[in-house]
PDB file of N, CA and C in Angstrom:
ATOM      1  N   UNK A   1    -190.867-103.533 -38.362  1.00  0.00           N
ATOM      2  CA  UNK A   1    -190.246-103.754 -37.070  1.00  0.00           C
ATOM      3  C   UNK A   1    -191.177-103.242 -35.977  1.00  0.00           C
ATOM      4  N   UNK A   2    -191.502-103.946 -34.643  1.00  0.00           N
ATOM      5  CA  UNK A   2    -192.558-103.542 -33.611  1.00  0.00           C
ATOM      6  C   UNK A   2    -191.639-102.771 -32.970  1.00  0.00           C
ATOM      7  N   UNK A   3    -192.166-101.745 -32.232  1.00  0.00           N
ATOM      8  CA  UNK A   3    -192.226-100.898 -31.423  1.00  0.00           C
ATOM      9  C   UNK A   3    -191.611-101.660 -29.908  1.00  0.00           C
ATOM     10  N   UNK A   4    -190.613-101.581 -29.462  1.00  0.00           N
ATOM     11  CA  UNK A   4    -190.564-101.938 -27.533  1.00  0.00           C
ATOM     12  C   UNK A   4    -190.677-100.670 -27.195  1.00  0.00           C
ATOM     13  N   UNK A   5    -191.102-101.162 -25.485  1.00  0.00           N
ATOM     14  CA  UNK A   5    -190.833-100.213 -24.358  1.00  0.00           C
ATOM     15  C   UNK A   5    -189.484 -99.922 -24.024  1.00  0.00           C
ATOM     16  N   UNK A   6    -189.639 -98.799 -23.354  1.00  0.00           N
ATOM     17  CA  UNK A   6    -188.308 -98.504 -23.040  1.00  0.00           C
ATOM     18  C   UNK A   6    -187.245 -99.691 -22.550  1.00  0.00           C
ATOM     19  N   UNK A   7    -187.929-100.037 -21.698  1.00  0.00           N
ATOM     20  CA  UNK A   7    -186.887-100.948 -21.000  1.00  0.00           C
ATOM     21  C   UNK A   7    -186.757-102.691 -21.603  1.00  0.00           C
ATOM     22  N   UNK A   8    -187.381-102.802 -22.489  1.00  0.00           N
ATOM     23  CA  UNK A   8    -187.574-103.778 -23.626  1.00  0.00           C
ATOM     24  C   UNK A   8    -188.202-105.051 -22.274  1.00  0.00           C
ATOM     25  N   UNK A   9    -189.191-104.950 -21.352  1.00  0.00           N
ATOM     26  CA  UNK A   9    -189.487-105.912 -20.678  1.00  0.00           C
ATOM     27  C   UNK A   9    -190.672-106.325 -21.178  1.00  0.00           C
ATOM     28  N   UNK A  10    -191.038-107.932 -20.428  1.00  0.00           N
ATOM     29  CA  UNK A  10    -192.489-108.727 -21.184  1.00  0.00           C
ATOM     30  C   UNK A  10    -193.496-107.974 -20.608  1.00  0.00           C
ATOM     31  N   UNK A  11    -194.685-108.307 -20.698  1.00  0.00           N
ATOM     32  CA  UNK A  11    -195.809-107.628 -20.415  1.00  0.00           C
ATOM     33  C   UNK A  11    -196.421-108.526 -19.095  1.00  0.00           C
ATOM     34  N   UNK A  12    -196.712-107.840 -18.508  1.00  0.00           N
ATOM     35  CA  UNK A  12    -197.457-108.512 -17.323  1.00  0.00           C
ATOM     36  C   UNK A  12    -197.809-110.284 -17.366  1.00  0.00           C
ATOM     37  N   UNK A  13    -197.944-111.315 -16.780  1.00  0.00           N
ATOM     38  CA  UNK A  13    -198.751-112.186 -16.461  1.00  0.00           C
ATOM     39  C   UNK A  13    -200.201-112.172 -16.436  1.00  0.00           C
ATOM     40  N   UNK A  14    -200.993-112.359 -17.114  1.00  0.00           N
ATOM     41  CA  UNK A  14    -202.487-112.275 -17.154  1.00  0.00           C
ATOM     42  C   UNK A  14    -202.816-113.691 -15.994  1.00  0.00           C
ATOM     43  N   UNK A  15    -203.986-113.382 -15.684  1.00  0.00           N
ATOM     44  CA  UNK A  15    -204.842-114.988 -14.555  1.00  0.00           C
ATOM     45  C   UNK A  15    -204.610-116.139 -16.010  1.00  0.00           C
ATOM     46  N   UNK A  16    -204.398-116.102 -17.296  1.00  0.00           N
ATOM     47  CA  UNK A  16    -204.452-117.201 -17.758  1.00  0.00           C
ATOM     48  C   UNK A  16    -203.079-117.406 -18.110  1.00  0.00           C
ATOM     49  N   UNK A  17    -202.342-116.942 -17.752  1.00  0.00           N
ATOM     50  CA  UNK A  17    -200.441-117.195 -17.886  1.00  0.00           C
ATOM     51  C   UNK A  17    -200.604-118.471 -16.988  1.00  0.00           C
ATOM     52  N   UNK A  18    -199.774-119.725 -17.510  1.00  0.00           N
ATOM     53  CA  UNK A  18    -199.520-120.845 -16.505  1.00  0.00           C
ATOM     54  C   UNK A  18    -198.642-120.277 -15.622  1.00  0.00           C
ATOM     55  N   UNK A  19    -198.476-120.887 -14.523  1.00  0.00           N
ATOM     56  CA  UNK A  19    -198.385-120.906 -13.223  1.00  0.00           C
ATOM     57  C   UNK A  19    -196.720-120.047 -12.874  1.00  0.00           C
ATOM     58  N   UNK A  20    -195.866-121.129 -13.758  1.00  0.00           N
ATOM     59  CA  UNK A  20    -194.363-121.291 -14.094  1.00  0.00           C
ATOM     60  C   UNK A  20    -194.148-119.098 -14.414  1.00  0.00           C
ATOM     61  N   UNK A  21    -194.910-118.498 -15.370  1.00  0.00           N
ATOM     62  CA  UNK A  21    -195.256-117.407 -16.009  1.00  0.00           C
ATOM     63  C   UNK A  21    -195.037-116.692 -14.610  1.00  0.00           C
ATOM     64  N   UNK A  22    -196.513-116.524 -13.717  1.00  0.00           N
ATOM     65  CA  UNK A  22    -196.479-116.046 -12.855  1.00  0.00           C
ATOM     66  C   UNK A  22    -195.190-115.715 -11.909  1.00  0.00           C
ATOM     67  N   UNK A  23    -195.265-116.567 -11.515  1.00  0.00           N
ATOM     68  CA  UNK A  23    -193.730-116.994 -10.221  1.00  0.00           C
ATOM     69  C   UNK A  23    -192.420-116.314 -10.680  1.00  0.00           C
ATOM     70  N   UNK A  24    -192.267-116.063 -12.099  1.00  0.00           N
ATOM     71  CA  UNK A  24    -191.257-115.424 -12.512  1.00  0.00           C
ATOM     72  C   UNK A  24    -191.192-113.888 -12.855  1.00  0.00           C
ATOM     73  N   UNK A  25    -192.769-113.118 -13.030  1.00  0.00           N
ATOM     74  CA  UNK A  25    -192.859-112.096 -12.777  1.00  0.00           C
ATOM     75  C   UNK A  25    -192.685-111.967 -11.339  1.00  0.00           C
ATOM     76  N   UNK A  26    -193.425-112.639 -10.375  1.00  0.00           N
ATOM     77  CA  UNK A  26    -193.525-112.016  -8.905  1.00  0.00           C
ATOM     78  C   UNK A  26    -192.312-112.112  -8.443  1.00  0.00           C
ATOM     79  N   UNK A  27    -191.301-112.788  -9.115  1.00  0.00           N
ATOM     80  CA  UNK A  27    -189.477-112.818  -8.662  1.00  0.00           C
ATOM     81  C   UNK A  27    -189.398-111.786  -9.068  1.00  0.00           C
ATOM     82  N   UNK A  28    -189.681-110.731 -10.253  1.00  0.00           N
ATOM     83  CA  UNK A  28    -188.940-109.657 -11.041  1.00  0.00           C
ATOM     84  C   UNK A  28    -189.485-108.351  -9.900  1.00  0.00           C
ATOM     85  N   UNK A  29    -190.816-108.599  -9.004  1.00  0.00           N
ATOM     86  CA  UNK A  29    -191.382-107.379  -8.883  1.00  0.00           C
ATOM     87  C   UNK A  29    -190.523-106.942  -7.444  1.00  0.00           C
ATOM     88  N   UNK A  30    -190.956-105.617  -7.298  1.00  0.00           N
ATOM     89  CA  UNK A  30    -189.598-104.701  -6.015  1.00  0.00           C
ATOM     90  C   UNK A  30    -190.298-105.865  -4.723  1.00  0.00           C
ATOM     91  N   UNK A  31    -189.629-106.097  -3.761  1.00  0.00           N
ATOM     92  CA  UNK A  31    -189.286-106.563  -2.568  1.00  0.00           C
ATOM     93  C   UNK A  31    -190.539-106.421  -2.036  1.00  0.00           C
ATOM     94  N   UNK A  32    -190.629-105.371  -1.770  1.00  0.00           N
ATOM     95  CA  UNK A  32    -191.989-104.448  -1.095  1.00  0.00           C
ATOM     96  C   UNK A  32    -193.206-104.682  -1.771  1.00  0.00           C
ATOM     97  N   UNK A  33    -193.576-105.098  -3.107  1.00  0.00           N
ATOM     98  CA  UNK A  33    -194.553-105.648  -3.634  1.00  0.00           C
ATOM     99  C   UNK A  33    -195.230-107.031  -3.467  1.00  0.00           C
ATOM    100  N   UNK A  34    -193.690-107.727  -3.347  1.00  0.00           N
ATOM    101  CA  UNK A  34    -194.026-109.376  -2.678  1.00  0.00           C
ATOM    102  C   UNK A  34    -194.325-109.498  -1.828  1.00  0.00           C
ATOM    103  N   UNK A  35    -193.706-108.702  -0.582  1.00  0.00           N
ATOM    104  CA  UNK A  35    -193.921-109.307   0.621  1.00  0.00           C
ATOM    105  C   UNK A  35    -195.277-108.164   1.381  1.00  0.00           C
ATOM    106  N   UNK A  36    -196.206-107.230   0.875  1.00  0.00           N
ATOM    107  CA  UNK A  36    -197.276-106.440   1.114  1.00  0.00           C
ATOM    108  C   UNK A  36    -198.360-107.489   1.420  1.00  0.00           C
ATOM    109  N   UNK A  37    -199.094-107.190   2.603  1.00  0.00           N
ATOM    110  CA  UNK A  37    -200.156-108.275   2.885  1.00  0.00           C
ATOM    111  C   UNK A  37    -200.800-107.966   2.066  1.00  0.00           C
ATOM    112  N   UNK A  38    -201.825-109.289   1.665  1.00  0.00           N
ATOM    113  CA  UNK A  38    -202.881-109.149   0.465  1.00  0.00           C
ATOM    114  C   UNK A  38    -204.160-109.387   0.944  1.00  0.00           C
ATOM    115  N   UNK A  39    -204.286-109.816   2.475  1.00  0.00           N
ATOM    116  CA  UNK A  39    -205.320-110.009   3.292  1.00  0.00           C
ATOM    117  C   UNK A  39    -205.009-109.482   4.787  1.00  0.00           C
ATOM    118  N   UNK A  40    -206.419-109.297   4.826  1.00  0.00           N
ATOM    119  CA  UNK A  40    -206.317-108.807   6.432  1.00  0.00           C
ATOM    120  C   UNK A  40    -205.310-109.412   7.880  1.00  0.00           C
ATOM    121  N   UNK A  41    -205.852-110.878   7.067  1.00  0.00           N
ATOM    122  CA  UNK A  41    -204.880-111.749   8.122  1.00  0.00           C
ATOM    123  C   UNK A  41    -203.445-111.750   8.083  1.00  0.00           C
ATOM    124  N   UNK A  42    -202.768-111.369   6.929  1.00  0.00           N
ATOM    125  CA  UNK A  42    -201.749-111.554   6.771  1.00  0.00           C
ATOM    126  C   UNK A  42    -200.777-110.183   7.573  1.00  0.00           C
ATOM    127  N   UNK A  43    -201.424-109.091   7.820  1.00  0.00           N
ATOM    128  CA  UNK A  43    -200.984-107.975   8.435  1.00  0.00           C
ATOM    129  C   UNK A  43    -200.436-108.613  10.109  1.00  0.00           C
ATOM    130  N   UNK A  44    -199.453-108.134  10.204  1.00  0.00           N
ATOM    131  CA  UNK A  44    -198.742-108.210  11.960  1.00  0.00           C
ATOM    132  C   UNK A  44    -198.939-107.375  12.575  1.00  0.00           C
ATOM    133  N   UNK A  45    -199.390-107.334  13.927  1.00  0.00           N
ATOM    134  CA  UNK A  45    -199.511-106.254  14.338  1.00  0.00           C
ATOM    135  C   UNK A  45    -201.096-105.593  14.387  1.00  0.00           C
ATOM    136  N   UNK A  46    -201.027-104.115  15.129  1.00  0.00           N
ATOM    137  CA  UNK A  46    -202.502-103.884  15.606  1.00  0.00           C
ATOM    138  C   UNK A  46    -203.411-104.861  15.334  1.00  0.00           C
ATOM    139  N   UNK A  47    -203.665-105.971  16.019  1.00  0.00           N
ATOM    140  CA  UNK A  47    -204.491-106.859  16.058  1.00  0.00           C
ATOM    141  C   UNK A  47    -206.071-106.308  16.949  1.00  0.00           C
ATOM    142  N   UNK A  48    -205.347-105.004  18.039  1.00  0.00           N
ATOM    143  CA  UNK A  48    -206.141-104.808  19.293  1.00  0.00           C
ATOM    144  C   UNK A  48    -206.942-104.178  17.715  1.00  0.00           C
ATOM    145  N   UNK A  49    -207.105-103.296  16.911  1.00  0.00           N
ATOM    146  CA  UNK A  49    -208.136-102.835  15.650  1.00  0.00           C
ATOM    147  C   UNK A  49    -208.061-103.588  14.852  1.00  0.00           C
ATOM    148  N   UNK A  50    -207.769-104.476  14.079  1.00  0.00           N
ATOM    149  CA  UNK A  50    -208.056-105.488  13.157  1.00  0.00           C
ATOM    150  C   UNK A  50    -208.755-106.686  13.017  1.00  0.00           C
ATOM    151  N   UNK A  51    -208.433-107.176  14.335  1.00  0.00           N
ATOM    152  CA  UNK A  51    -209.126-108.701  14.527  1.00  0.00           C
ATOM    153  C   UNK A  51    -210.294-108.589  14.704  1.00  0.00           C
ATOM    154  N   UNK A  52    -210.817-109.734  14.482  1.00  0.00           N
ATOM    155  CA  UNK A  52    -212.590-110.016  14.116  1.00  0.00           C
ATOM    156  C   UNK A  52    -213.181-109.592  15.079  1.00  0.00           C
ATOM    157  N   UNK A  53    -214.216-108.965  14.446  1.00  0.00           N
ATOM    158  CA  UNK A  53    -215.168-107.905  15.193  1.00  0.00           C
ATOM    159  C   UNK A  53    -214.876-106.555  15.573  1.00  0.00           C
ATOM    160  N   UNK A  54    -213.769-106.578  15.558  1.00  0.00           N
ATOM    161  CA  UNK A  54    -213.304-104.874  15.889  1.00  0.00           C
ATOM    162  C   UNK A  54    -214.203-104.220  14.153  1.00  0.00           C
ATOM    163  N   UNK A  55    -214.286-103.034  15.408  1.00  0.00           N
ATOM    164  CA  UNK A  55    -214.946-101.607  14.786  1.00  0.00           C
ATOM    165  C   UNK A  55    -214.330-101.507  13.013  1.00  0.00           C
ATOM    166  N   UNK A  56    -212.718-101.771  13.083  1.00  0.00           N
ATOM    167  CA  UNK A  56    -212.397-101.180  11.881  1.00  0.00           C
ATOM    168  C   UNK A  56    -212.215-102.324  10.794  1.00  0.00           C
ATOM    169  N   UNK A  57    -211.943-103.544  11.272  1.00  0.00           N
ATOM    170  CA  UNK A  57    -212.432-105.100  10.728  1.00  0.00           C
ATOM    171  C   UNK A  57    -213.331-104.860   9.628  1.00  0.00           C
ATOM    172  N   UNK A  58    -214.516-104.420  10.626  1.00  0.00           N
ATOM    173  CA  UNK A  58    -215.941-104.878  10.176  1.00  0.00           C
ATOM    174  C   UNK A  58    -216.192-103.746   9.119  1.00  0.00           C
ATOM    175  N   UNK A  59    -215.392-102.011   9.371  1.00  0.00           N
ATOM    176  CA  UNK A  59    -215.833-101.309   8.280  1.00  0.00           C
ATOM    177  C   UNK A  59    -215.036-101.245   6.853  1.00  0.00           C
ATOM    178  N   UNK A  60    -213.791-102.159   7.115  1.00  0.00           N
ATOM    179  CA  UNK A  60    -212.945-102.800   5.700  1.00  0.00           C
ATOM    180  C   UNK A  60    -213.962-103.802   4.915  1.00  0.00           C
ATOM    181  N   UNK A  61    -214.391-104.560   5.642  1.00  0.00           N
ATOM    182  CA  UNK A  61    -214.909-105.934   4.906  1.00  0.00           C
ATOM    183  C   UNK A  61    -216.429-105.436   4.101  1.00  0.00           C
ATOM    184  N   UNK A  62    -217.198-104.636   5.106  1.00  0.00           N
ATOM    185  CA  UNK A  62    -218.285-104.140   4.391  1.00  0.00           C
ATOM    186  C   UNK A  62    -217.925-102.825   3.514  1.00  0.00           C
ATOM    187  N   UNK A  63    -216.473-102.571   3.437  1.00  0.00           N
ATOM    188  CA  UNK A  63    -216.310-101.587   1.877  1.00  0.00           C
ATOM    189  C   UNK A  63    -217.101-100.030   2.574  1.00  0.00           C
ATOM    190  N   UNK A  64    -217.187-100.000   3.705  1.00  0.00           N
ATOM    191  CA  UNK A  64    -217.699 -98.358   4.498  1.00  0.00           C
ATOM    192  C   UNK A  64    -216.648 -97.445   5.086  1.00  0.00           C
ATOM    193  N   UNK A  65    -215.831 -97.461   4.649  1.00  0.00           N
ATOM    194  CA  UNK A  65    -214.324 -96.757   4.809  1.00  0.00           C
ATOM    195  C   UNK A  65    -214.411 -95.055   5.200  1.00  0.00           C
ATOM    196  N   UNK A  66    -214.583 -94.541   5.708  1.00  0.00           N
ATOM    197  CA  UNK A  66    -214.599 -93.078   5.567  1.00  0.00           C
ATOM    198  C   UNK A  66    -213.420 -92.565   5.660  1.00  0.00           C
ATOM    199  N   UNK A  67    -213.212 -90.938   5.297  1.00  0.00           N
ATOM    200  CA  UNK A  67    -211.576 -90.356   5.437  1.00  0.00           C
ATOM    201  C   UNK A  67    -211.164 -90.603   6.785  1.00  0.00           C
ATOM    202  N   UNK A  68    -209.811 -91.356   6.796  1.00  0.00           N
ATOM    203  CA  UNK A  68    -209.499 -91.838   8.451  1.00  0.00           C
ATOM    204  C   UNK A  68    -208.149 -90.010   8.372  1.00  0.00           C
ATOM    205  N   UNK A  69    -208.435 -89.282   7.895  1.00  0.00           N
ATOM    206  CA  UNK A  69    -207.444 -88.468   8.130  1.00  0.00           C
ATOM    207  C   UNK A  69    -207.446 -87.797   9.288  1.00  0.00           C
TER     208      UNK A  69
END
């Protein structure tokens, strides 16, 4: 007999799960996971630091991030 997880759920969607696969994990995942921008553009808001060419734009895209604390 195999072993489940606790909560007896499937295992992730891999990039080679058909499509149908996908769409039904990203229904299962919390609220806040779906709707999190996944690109710059997709963020609302502070545009006056985000949008192209701004200072902090340009140090996301080239991966030069320093502690913003």
């Amino acid at each position: 007999m195999a072993e489940r997880d606790l909560f007896n759920s499937k295992p992730e969607p891999v990039g080679d799960a058909p499509k149908a696969d996908r769409q039904a994990g990203q229904r299962q995942a919390p609220l806040a996971a779906r709707m999190r921008p996944r690109t710059l553009e997709e963020y609302a808001g502070q545009q006056h630091i985000l949008k192209r060419g701004m200072l902090l734009r340009r140090a996301i895209e080239a991966d030069r991030i320093q502690s913003l604390i």
